[in-house]
C-alpha atoms as a PDB file:
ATOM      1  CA  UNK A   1       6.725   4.216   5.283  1.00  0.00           C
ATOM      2  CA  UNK A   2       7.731   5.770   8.595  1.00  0.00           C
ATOM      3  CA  UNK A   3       7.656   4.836  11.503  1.00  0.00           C
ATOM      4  CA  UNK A   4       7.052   1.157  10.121  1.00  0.00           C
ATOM      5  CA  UNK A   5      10.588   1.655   8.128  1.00  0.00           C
ATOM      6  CA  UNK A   6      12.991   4.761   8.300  1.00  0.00           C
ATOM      7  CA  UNK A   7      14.800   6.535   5.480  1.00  0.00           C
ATOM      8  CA  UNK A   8      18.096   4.285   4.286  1.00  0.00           C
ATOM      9  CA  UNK A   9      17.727   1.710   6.162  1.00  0.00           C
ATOM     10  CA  UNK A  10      18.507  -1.595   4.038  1.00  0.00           C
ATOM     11  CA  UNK A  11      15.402  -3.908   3.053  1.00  0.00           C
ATOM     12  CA  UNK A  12      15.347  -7.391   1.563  1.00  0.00           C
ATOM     13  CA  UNK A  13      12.482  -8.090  -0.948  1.00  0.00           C
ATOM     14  CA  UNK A  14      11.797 -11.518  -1.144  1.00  0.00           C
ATOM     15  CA  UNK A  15      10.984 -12.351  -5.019  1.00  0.00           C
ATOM     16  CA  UNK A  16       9.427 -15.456  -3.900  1.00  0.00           C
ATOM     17  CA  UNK A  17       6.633 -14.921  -1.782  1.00  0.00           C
ATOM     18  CA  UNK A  18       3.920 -14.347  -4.444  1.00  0.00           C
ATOM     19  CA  UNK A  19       4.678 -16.998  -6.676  1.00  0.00           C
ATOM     20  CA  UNK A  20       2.213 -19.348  -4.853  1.00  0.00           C
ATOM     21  CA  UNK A  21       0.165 -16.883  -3.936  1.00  0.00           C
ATOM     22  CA  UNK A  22      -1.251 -13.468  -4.058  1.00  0.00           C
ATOM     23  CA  UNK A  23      -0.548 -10.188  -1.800  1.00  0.00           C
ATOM     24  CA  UNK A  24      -2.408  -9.664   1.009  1.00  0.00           C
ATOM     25  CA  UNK A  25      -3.900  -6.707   2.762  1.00  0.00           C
ATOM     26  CA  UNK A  26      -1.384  -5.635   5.220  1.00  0.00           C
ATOM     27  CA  UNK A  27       1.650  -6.793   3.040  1.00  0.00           C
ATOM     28  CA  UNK A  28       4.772  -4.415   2.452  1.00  0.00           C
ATOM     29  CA  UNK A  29       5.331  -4.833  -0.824  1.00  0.00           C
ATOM     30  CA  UNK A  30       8.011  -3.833  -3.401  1.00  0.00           C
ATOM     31  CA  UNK A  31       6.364  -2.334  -6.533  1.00  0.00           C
ATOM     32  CA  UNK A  32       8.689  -1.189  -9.488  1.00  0.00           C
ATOM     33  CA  UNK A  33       7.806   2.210 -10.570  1.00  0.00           C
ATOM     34  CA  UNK A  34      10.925   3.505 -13.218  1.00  0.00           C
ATOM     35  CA  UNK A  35      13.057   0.622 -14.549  1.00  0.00           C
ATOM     36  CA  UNK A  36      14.384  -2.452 -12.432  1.00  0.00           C
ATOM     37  CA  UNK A  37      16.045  -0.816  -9.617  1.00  0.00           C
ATOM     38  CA  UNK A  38      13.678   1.882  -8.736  1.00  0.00           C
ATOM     39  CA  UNK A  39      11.097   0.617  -6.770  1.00  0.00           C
ATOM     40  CA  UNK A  40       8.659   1.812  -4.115  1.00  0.00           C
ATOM     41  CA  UNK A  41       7.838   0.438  -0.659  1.00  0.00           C
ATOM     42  CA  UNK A  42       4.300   0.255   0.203  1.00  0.00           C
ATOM     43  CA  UNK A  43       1.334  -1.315   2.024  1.00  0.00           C
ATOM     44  CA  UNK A  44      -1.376  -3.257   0.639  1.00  0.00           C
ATOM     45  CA  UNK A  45      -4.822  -1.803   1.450  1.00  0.00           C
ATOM     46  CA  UNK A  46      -7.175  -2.622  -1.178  1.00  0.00           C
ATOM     47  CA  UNK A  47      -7.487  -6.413  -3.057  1.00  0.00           C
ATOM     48  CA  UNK A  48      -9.195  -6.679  -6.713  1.00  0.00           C
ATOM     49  CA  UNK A  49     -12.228  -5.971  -7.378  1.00  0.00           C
ATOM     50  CA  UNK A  50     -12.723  -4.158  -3.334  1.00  0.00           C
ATOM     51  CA  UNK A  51     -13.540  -0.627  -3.207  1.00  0.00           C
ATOM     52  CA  UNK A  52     -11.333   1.979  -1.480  1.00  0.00           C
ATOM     53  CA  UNK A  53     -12.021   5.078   0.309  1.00  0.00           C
ATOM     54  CA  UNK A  54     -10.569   7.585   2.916  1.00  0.00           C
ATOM     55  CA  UNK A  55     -13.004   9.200   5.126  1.00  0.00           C
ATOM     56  CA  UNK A  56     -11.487  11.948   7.724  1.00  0.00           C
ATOM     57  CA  UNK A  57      -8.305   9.507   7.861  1.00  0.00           C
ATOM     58  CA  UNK A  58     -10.328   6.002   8.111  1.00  0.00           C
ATOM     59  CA  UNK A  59      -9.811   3.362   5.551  1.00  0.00           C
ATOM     60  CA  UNK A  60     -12.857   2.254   4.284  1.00  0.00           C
ATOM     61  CA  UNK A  61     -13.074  -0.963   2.425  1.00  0.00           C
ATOM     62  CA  UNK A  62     -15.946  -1.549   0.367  1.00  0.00           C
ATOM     63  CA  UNK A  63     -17.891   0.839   3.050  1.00  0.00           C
ATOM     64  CA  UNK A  64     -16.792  -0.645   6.473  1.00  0.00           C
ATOM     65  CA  UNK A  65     -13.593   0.896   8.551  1.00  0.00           C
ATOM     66  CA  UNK A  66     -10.533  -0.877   8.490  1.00  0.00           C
ATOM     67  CA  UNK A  67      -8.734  -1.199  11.745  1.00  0.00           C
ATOM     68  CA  UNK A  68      -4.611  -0.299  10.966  1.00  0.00           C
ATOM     69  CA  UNK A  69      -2.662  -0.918  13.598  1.00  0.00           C
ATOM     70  CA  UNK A  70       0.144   0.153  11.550  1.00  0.00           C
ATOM     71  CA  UNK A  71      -0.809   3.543  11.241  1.00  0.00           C
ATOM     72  CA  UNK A  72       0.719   5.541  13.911  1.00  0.00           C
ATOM     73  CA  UNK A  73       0.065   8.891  13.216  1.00  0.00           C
ATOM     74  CA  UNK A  74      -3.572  10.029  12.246  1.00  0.00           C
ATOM     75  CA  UNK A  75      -4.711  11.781   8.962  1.00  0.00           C
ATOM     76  CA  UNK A  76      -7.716  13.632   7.674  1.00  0.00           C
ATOM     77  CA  UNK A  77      -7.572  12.304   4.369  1.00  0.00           C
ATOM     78  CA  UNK A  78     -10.467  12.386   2.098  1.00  0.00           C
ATOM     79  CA  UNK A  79     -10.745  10.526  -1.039  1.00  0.00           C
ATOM     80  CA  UNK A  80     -14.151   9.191  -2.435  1.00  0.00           C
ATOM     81  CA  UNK A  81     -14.871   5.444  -2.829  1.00  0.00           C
ATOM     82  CA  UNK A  82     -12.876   3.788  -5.824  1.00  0.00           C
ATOM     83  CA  UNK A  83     -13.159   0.199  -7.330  1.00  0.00           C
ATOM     84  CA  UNK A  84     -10.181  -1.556  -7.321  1.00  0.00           C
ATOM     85  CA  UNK A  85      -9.987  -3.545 -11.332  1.00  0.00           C
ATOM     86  CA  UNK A  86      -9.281  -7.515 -11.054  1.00  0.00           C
ATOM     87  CA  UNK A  87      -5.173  -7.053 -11.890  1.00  0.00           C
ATOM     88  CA  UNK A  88      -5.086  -4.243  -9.617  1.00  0.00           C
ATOM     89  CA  UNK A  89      -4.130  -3.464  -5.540  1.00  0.00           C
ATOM     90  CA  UNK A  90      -4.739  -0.567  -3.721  1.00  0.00           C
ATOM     91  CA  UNK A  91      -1.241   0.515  -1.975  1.00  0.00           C
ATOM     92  CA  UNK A  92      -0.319   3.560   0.391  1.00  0.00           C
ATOM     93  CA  UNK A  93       2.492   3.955   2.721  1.00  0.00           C
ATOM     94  CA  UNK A  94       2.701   4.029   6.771  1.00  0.00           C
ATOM     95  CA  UNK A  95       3.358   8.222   7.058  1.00  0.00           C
ATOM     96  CA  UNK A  96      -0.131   8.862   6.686  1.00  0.00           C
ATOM     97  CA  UNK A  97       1.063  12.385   8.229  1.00  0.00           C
ATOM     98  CA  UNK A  98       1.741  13.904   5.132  1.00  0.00           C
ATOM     99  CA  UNK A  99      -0.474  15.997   2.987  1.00  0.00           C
ATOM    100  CA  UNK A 100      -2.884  13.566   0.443  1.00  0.00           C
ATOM    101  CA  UNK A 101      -1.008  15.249  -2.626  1.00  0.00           C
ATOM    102  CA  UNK A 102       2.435  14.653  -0.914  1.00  0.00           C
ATOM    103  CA  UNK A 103       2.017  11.113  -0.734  1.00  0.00           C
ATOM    104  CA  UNK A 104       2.467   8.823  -3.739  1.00  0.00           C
ATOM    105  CA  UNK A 105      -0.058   6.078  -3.552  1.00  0.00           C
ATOM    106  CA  UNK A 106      -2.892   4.338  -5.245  1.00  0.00           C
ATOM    107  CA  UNK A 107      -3.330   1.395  -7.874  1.00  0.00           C
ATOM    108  CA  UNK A 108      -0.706  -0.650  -8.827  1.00  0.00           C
ATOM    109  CA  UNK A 109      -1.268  -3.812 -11.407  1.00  0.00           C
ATOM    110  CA  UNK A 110      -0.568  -7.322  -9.593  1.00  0.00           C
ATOM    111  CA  UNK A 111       3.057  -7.670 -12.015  1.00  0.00           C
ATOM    112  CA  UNK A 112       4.385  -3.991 -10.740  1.00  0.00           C
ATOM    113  CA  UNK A 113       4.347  -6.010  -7.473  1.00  0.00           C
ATOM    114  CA  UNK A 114       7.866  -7.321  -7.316  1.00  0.00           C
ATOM    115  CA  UNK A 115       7.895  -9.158  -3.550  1.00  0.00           C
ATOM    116  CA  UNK A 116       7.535  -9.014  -0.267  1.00  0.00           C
ATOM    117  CA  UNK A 117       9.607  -6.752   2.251  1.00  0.00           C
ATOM    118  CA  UNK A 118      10.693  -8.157   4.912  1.00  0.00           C
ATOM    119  CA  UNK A 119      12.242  -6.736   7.891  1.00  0.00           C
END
């Protein structure tokens, strides 16, 4: 998630902030991916039922560009459009530097999502 977050630096999930309501694209989110302490720190991009694609490093959401602010460093990812299912958000970090195959990202279901980071 760099530069957004560097490497050990401490984070506070808040296990609150979806029990009212649901991510939102541009959350940091906590999503457990092995067990209850292992989790991974990523962005929301895509919402149910949205599709999401990469063209030369642009987001694309259901066909139109995405403006990320977040996104420091350009990419040249290319991934073809993808429907998002109705339990399901798109999620990719910050360091879009990296190669596509170096980079773990993609669906996760709405109760991987464990909270909101926060700064």
């Amino acid at each position: 998630m760099m530069p957004t977050y560097r490497d050990n630096q401490i984070n506070v999930v808040n296990h609150l902030a979806y029990r009212g309501r649901e991510p939102q694209r541009g959350d940091v989110v906590a999503i457990r991916f092995a067990g209850p302490r292992m989790l991974l720190m990523k962005r929301v991009v895509g919402l149910p039922g949205e599709t999401v694609a990469f063209d030369s490093g642009k987001l694309l959401i259901n066909g139109i560009p995405v403006d990320e602010p977040y996104v420091k460093f350009s990419c040249r990812w290319n991934r073809a459009s993808e429907k998002i299912g109705e339990d399901e958000y798109f999620v990719v970090g910050d360091n879009r530097v990296m190669n596509m195959e170096d980079h773990e990202f993609g669906r996760a279901t709405r109760d991987r999502i464990m909270g909101k980071v926060l700064l």
